[in-house]
Protein backbone atom coordinates (compact mmCIF):
# COMPACT_ATOMS: atom_id res chain seq x y z
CA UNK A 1 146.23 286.06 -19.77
CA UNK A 2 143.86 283.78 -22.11
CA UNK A 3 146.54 280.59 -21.52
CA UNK A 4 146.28 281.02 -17.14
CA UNK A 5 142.75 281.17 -18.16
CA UNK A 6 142.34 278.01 -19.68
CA UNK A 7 144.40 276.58 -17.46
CA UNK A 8 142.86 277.73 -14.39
CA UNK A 9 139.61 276.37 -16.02
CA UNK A 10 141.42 273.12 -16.67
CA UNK A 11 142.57 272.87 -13.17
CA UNK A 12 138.69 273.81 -12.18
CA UNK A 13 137.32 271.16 -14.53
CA UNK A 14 140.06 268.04 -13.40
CA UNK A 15 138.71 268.87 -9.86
CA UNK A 16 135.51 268.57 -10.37
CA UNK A 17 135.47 265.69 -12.31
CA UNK A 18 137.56 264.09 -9.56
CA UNK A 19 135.95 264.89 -6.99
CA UNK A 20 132.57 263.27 -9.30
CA UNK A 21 134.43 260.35 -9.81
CA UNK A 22 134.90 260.41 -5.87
CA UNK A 23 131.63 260.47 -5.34
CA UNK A 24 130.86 257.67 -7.47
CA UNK A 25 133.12 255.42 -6.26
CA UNK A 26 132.30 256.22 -2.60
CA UNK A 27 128.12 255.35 -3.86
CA UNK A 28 128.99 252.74 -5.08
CA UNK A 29 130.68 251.19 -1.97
CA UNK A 30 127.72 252.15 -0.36
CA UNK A 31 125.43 250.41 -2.11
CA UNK A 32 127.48 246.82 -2.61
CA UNK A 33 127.51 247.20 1.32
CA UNK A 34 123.99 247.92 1.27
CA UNK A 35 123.46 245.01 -1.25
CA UNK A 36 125.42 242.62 1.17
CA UNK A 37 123.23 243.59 4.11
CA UNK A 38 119.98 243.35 2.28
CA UNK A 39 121.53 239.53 1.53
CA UNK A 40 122.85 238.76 5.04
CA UNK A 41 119.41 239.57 6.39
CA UNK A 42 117.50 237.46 3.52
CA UNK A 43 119.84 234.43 5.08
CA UNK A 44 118.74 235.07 8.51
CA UNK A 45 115.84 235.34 7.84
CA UNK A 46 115.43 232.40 5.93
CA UNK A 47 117.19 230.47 7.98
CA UNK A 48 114.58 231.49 10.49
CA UNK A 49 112.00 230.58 8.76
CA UNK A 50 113.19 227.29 8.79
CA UNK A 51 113.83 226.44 12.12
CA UNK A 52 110.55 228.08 13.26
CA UNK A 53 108.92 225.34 10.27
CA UNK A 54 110.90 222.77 11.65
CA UNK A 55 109.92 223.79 15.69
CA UNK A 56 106.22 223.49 14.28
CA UNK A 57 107.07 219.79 13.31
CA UNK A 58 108.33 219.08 16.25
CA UNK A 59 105.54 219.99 18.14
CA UNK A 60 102.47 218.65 15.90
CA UNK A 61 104.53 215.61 15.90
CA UNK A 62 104.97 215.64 20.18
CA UNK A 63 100.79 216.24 20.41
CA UNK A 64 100.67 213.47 17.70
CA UNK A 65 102.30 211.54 19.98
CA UNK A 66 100.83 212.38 23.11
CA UNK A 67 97.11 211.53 21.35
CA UNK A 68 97.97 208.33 20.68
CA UNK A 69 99.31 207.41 23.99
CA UNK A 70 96.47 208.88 25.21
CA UNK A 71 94.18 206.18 23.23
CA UNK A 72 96.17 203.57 24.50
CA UNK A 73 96.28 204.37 27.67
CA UNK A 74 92.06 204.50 27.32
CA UNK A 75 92.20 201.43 25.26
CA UNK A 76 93.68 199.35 27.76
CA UNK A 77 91.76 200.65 30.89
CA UNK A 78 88.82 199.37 29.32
């Protein structure tokens, strides 16, 4: 009776620690997936942020342009 006891409780106690180590293991997944998301979105969004910089260049330099073509244009009407 005590030895289908103790190994009932065995039994009880394997399970539970596997289905622990389960648990773990499926978290942990989880949270390298998470992790890889977080850094997917980081690229995005720096590479974002760069294009958007770079579309601001473009533009300052097109009414940079436009300015001085406009001075020309005055300076040799008059």
């Amino acid at each position: 009776m005590e030895l289908e006891r103790e190994r009932l409780e065995r039994g009880w106690s394997e399970a539970e620690l596997n289905r622990v180590k389960t648990f773990w293991e499926i978290t942990q997944r989880e949270l390298d997936d998470s992790k890889r998301e977080v850094r997917n979105k980081e690229s995005s969004a720096e590479s974002a942020e760069e294009r958007h910089q770079l579309e601001i260049k473009v533009h300052l330099f097109t009414c940079l342009l436009c300015i001085i073509l406009l001075a020309l244009n005055l300076k040799f009407r008059n």
